[in-house]
N, C-alpha and C. Protein backbone atom coordinates (compact mmCIF):
# COMPACT_ATOMS: atom_id res chain seq x y z
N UNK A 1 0.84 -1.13 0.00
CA UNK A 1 0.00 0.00 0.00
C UNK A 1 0.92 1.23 0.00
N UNK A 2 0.21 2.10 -0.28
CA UNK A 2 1.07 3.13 -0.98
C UNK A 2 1.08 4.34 -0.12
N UNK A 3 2.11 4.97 0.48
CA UNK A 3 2.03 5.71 1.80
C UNK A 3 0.90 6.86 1.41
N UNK A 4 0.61 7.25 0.59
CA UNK A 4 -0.78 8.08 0.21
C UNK A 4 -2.19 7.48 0.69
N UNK A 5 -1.86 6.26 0.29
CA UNK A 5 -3.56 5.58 0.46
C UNK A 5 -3.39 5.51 2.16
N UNK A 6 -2.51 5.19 2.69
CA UNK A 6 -1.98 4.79 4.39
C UNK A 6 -2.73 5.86 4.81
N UNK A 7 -2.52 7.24 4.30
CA UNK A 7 -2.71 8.30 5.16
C UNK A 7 -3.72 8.85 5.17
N UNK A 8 -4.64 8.72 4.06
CA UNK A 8 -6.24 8.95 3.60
C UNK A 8 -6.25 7.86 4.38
N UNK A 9 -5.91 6.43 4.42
CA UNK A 9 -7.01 5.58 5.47
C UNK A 9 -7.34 6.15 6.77
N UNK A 10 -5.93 6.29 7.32
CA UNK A 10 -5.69 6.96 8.82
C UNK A 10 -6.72 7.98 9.00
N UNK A 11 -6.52 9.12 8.15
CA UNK A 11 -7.28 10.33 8.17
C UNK A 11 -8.49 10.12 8.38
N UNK A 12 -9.31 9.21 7.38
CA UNK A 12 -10.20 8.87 7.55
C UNK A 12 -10.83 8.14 8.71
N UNK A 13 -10.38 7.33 9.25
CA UNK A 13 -10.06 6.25 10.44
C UNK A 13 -10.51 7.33 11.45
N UNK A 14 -9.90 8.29 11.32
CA UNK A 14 -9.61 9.30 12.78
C UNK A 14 -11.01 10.43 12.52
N UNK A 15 -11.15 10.63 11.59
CA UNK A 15 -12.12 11.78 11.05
C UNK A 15 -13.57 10.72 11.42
N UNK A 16 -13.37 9.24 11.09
CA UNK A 16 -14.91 8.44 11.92
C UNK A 16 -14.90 8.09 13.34
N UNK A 17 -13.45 8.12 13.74
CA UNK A 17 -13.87 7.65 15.20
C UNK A 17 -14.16 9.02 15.99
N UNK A 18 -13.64 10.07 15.31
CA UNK A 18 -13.78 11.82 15.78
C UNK A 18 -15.53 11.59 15.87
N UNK A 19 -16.11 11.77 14.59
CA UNK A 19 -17.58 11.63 14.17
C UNK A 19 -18.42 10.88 15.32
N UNK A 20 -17.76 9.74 15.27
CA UNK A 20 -18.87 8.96 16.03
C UNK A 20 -18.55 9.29 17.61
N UNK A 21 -17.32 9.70 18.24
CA UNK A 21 -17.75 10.30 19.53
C UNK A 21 -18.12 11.73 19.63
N UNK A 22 -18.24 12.10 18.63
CA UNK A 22 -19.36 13.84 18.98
C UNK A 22 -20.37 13.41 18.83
N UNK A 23 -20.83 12.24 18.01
CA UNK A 23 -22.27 11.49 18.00
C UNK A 23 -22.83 11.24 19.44
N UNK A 24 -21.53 10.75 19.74
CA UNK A 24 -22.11 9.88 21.19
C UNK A 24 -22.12 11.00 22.04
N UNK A 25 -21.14 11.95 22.17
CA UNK A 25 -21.60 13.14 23.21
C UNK A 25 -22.46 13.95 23.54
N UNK A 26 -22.93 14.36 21.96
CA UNK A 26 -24.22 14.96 21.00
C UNK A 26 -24.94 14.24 22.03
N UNK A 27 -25.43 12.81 21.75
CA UNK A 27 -26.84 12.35 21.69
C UNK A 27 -26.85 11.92 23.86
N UNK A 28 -25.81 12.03 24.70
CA UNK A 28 -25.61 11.94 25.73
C UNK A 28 -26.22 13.62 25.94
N UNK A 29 -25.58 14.65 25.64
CA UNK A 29 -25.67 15.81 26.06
C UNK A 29 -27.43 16.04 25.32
N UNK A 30 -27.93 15.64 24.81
CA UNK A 30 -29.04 15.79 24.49
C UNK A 30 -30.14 14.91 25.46
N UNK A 31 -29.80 14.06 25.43
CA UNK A 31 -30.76 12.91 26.60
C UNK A 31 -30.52 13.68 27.93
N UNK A 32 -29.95 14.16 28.35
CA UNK A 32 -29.96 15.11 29.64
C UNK A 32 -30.33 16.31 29.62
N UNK A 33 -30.26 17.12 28.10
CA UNK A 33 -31.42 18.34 28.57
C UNK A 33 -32.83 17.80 28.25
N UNK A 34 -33.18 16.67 27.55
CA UNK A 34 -34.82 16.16 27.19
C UNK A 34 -34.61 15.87 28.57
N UNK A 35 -34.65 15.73 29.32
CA UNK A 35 -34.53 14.65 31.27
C UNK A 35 -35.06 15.93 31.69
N UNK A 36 -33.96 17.21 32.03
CA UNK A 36 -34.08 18.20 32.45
C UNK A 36 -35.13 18.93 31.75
N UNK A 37 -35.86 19.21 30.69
CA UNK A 37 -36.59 19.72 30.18
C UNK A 37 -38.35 18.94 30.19
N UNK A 38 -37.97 17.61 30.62
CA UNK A 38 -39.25 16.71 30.59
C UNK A 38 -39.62 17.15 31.85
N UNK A 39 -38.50 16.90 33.10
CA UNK A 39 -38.69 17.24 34.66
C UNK A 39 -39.16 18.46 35.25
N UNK A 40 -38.81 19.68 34.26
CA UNK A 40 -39.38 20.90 34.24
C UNK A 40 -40.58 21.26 33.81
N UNK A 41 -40.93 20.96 32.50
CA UNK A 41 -42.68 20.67 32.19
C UNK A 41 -43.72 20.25 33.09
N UNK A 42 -42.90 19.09 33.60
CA UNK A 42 -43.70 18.09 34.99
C UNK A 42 -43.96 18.98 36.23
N UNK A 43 -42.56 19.81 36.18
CA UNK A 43 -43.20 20.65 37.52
C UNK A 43 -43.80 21.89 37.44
N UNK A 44 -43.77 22.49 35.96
CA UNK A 44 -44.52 23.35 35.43
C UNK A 44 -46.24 22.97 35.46
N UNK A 45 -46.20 21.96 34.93
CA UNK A 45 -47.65 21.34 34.83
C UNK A 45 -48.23 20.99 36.11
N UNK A 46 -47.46 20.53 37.30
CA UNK A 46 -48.10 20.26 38.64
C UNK A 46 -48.44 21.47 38.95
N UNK A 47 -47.66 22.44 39.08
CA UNK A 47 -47.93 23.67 39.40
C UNK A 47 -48.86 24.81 39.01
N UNK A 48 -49.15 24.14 37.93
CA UNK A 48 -50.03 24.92 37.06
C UNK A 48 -51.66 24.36 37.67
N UNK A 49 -51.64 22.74 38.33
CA UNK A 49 -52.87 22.12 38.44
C UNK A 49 -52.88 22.24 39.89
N UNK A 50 -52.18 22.30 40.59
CA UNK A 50 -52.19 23.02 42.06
C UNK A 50 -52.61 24.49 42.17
N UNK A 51 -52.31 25.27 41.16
CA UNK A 51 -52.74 26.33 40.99
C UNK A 51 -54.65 26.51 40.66
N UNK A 52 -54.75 25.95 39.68
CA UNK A 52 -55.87 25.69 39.24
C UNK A 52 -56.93 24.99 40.09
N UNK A 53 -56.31 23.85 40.97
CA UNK A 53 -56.76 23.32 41.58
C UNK A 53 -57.35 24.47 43.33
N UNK A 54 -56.15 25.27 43.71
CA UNK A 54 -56.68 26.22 44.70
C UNK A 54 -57.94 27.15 43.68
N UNK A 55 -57.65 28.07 42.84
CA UNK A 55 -58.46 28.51 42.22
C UNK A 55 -59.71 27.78 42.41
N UNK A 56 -60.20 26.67 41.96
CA UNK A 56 -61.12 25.80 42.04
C UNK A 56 -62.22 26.01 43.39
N UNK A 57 -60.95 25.55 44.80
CA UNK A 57 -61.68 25.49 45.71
C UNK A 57 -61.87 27.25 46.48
N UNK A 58 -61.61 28.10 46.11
CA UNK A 58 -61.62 29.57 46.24
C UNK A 58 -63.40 29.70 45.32
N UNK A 59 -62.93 29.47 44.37
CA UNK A 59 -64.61 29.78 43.49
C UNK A 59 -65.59 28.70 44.78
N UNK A 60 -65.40 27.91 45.01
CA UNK A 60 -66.55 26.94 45.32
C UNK A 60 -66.81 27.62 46.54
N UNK A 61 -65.58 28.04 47.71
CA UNK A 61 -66.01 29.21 48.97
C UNK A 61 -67.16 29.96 48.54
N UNK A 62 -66.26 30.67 47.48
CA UNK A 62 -67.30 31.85 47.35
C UNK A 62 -68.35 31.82 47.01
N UNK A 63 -68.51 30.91 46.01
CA UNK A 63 -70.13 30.24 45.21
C UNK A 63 -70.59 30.12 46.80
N UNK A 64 -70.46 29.24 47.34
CA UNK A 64 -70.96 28.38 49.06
C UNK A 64 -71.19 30.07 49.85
N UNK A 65 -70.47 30.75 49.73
CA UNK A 65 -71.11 31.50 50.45
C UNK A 65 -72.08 32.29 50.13
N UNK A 66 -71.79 32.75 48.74
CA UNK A 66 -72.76 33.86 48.06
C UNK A 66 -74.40 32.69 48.54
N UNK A 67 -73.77 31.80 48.32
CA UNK A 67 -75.55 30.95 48.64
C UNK A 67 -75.94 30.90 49.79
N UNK A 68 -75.32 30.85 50.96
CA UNK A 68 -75.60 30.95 52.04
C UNK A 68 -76.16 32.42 52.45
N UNK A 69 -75.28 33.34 52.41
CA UNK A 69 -75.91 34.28 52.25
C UNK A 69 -77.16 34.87 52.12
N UNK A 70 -77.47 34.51 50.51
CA UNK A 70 -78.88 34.52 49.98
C UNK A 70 -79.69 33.94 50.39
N UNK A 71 -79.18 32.63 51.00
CA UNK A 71 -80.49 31.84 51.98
C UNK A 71 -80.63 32.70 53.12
N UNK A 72 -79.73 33.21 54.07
CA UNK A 72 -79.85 33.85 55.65
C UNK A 72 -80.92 35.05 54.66
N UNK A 73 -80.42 35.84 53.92
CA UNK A 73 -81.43 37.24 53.53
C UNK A 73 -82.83 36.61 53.42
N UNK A 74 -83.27 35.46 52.94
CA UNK A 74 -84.60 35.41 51.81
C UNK A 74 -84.88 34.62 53.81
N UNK A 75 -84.49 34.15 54.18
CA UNK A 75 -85.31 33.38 55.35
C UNK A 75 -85.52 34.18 56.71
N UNK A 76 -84.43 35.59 56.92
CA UNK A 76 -84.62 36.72 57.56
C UNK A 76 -85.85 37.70 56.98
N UNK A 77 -86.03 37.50 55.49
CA UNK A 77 -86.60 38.72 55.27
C UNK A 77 -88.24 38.17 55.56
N UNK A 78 -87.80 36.76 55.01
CA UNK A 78 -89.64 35.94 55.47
C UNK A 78 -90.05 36.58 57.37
N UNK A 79 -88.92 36.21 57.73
CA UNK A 79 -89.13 36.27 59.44
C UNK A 79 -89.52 37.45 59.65
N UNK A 80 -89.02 38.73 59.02
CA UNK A 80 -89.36 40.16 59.54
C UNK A 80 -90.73 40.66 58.96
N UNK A 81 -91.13 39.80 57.78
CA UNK A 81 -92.29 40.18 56.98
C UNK A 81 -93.69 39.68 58.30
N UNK A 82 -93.10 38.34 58.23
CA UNK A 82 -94.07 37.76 59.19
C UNK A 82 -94.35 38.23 60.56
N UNK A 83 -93.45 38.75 61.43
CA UNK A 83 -93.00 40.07 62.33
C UNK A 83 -93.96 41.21 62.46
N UNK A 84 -93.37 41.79 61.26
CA UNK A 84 -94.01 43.01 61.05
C UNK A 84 -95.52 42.90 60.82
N UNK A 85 -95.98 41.69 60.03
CA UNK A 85 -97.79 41.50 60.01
C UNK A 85 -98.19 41.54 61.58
N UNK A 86 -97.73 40.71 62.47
CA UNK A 86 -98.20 40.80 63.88
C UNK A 86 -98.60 42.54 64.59
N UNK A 87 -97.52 43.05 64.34
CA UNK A 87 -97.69 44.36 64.73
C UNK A 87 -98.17 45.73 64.16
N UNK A 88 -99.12 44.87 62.78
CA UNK A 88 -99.50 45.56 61.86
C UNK A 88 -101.05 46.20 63.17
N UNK A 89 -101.86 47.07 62.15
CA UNK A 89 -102.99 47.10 62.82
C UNK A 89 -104.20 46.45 62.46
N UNK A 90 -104.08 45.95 60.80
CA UNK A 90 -104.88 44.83 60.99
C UNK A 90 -104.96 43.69 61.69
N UNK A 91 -103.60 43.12 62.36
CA UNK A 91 -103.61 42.13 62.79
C UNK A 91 -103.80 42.29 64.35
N UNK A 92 -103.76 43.78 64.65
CA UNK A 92 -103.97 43.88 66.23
C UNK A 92 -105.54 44.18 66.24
N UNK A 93 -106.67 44.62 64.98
CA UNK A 93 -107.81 44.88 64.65
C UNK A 93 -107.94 43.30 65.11
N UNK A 94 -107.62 42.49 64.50
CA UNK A 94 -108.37 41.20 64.21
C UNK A 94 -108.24 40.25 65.76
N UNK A 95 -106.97 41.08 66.84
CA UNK A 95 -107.19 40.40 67.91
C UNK A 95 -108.34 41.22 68.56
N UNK A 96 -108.63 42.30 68.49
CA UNK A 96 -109.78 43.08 69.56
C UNK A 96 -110.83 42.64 68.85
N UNK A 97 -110.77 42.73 67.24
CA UNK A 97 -112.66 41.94 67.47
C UNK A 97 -112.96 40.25 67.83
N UNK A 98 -111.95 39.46 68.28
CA UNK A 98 -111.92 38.52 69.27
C UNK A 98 -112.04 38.64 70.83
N UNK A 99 -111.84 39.82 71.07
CA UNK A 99 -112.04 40.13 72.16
C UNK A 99 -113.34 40.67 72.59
N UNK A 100 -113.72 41.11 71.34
CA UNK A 100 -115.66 41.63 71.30
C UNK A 100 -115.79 42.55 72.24
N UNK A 101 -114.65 43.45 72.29
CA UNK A 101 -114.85 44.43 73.71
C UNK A 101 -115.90 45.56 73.35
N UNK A 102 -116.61 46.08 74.27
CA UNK A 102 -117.71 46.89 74.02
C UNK A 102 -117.56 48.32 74.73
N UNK A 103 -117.42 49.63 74.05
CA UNK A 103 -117.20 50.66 74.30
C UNK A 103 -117.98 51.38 74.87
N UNK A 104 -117.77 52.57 75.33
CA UNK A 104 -118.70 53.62 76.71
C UNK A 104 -119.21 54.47 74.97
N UNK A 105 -118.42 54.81 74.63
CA UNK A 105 -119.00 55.96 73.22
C UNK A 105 -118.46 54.75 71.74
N UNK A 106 -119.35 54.08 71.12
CA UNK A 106 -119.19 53.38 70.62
C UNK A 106 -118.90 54.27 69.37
N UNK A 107 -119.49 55.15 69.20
CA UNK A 107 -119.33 56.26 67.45
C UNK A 107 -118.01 57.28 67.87
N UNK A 108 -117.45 57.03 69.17
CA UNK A 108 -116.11 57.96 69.32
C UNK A 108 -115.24 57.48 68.09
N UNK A 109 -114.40 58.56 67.58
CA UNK A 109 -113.20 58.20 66.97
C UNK A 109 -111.70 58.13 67.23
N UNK A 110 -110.66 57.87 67.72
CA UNK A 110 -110.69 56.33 67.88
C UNK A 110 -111.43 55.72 69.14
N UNK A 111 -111.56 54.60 68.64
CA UNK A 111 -112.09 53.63 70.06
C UNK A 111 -110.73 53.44 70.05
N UNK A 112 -110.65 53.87 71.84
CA UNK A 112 -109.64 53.91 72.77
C UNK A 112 -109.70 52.61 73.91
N UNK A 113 -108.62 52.23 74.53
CA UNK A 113 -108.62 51.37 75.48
C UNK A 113 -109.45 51.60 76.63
N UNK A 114 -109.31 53.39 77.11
CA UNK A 114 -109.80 54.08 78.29
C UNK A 114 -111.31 53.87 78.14
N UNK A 115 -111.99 53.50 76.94
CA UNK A 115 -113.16 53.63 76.48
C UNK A 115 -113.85 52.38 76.81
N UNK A 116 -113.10 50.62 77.13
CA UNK A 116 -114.03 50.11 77.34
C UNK A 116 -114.54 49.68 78.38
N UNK A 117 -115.87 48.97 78.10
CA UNK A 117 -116.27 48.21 79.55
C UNK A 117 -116.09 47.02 79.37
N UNK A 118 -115.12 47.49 80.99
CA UNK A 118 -114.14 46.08 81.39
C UNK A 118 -115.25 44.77 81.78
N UNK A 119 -116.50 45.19 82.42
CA UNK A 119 -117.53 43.65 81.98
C UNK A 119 -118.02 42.97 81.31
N UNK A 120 -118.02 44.06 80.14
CA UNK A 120 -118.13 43.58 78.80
C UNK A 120 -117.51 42.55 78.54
N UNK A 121 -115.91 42.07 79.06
CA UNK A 121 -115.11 41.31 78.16
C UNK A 121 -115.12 40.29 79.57
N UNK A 122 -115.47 38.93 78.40
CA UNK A 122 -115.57 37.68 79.23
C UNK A 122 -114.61 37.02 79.53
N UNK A 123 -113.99 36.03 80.00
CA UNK A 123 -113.01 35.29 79.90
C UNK A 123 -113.05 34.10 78.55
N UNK A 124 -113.91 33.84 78.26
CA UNK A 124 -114.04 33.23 76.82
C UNK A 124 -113.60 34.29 75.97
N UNK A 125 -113.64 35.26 75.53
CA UNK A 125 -113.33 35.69 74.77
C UNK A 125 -112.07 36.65 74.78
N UNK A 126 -111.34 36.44 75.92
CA UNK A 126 -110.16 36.85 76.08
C UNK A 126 -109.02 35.61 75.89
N UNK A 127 -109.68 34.42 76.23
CA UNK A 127 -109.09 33.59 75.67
C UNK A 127 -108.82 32.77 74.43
N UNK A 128 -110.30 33.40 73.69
CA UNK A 128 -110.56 33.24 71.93
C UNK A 128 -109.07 34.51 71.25
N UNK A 129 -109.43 35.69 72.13
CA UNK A 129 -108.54 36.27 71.75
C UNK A 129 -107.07 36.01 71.79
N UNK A 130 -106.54 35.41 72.83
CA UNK A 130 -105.28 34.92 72.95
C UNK A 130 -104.91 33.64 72.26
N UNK A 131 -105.68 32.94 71.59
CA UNK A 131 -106.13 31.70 71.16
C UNK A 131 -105.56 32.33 69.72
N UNK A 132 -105.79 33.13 68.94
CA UNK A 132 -105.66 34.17 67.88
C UNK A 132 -104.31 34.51 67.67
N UNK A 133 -104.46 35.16 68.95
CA UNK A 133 -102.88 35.60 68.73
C UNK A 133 -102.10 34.75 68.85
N UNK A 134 -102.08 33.66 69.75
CA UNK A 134 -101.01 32.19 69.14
C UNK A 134 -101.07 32.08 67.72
N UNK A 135 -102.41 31.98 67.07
CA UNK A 135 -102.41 31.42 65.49
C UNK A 135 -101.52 32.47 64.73
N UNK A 136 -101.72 33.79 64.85
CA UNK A 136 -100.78 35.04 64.26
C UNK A 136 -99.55 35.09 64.95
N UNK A 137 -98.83 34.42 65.96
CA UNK A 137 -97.58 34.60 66.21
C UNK A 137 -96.90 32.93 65.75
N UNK A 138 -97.41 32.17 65.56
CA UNK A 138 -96.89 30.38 65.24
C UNK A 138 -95.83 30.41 64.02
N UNK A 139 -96.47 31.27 63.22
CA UNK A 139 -95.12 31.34 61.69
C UNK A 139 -94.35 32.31 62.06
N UNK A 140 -94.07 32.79 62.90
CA UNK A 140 -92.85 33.80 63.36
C UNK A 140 -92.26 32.85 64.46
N UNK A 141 -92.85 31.89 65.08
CA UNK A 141 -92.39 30.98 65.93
C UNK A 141 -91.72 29.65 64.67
N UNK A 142 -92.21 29.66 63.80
CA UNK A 142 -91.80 28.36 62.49
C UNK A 142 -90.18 29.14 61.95
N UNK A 143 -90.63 30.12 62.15
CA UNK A 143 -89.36 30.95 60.87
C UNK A 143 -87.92 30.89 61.63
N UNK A 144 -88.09 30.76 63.13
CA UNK A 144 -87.14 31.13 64.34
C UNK A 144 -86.08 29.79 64.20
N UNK A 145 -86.29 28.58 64.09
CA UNK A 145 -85.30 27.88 63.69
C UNK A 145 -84.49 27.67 62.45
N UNK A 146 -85.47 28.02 61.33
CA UNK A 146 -84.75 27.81 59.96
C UNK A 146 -83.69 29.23 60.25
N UNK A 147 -84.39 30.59 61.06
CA UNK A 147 -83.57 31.86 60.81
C UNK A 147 -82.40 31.48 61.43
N UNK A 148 -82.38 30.34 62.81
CA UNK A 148 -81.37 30.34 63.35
C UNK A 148 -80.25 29.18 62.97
N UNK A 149 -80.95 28.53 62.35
CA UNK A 149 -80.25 27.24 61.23
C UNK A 149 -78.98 28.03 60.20
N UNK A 150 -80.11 28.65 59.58
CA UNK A 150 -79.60 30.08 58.84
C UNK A 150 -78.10 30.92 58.67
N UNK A 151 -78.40 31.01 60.14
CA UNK A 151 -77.46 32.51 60.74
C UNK A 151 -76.48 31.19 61.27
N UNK A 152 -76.72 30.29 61.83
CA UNK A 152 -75.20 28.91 62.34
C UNK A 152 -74.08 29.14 61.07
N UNK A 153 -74.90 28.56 59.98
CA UNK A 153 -73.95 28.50 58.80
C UNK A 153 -73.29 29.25 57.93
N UNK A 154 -73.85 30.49 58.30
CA UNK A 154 -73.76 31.81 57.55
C UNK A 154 -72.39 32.07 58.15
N UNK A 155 -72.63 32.20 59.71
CA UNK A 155 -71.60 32.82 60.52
C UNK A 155 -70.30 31.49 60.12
N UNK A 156 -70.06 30.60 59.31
CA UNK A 156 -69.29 29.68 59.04
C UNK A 156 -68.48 30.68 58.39
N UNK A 157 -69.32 31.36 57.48
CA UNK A 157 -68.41 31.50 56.24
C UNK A 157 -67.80 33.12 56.70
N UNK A 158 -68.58 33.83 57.79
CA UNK A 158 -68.17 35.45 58.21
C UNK A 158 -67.09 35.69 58.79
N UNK A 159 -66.16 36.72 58.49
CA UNK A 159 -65.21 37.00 59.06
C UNK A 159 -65.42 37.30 60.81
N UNK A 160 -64.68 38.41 61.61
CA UNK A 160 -64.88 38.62 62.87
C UNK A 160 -66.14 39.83 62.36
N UNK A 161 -65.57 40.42 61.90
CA UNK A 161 -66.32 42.02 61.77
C UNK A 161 -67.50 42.14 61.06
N UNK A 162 -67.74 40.89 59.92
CA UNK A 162 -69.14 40.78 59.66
C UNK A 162 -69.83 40.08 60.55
N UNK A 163 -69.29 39.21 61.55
CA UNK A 163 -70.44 38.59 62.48
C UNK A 163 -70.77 39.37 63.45
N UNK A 164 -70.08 40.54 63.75
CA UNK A 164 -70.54 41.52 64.69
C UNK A 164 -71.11 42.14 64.30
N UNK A 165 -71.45 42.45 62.68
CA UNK A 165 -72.21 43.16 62.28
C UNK A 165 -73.39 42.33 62.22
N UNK A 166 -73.61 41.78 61.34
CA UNK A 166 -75.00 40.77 61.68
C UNK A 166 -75.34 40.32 62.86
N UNK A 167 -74.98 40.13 63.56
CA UNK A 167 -75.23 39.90 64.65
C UNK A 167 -75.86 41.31 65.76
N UNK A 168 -75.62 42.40 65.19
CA UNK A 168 -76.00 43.45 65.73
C UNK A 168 -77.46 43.74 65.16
């Protein structure tokens, strides 16, 4: 062989075993940033679903409370409606004509308390009358547990300073 061809072999020889270990370093130095770059995604992506995941239970608080809420208002506002009928004057009209009390000046305007006669009024009919007013106070007596059912769970979700406020 002819010292020309010797030295193109060599050259060559050396120029593939050169090749094939930048191959191998190449494809080493590459399998360790895909590792490092797979491991980073992974904790990008946990983080992203931990994230998402608090988000999640933050909306559901607030959903849970906005509803609670709206239940304490709509079951307070029943209670004060029902309240306020008791101390209406139809409903205090409808206990005195149970009481059938009978006045000194019956065409006076107003019939006054000072006005009636106290023999007039029987014990039957003071007790028809009180009999009455149980029936007009019973749904303000119904409303008193759901209001206080209500206000338990409400105050779950209230800070210090809104339960002192509601509560006031």
């Amino acid at each position: 062989m002819s010292p020309e061809v010797a030295a193109v072999l060599w050259t060559e020889g050396i120029t593939i075993i050169g090749s094939a270990i930048t191959l191998i370093i190449t494809n080493s130095h590459n399998k360790k940033m895909l590792n490092i770059q797979l491991e980073n995604q992974s904790k990008t992506l946990d983080a992203q679903h931990k994230h998402q995941k608090e988000l999640s239970i933050i909306q559901h608080s607030l959903d849970k409370r906005t509803e609670i809420v709206l239940e304490f208002r709509k079951v307070l506002e029943e209670s004060m409606g029902i309240s306020n009928y008791f101390h209406t004057e139809k409903a205090d009209f409808e206990r005195r004509q149970m009481l059938k009390a009978q006045y000194g000046n019956p065409h006076a305007a107003p019939l006054v308390k000072d006005d009636i006669i106290a023999k007039s009024i029987s014990v039957e009919n003071m007790n028809n009358m009180f009999d009455h007013a149980l029936q007009q106070i019973t749904p303000i007596e119904d409303k008193l547990i759901p209001l206080e059912v209500s206000f338990n769970q409400l105050s779950v979700y209230l800070d210090n300073e809104e339960e002192v406020l509601i509560c006031k």
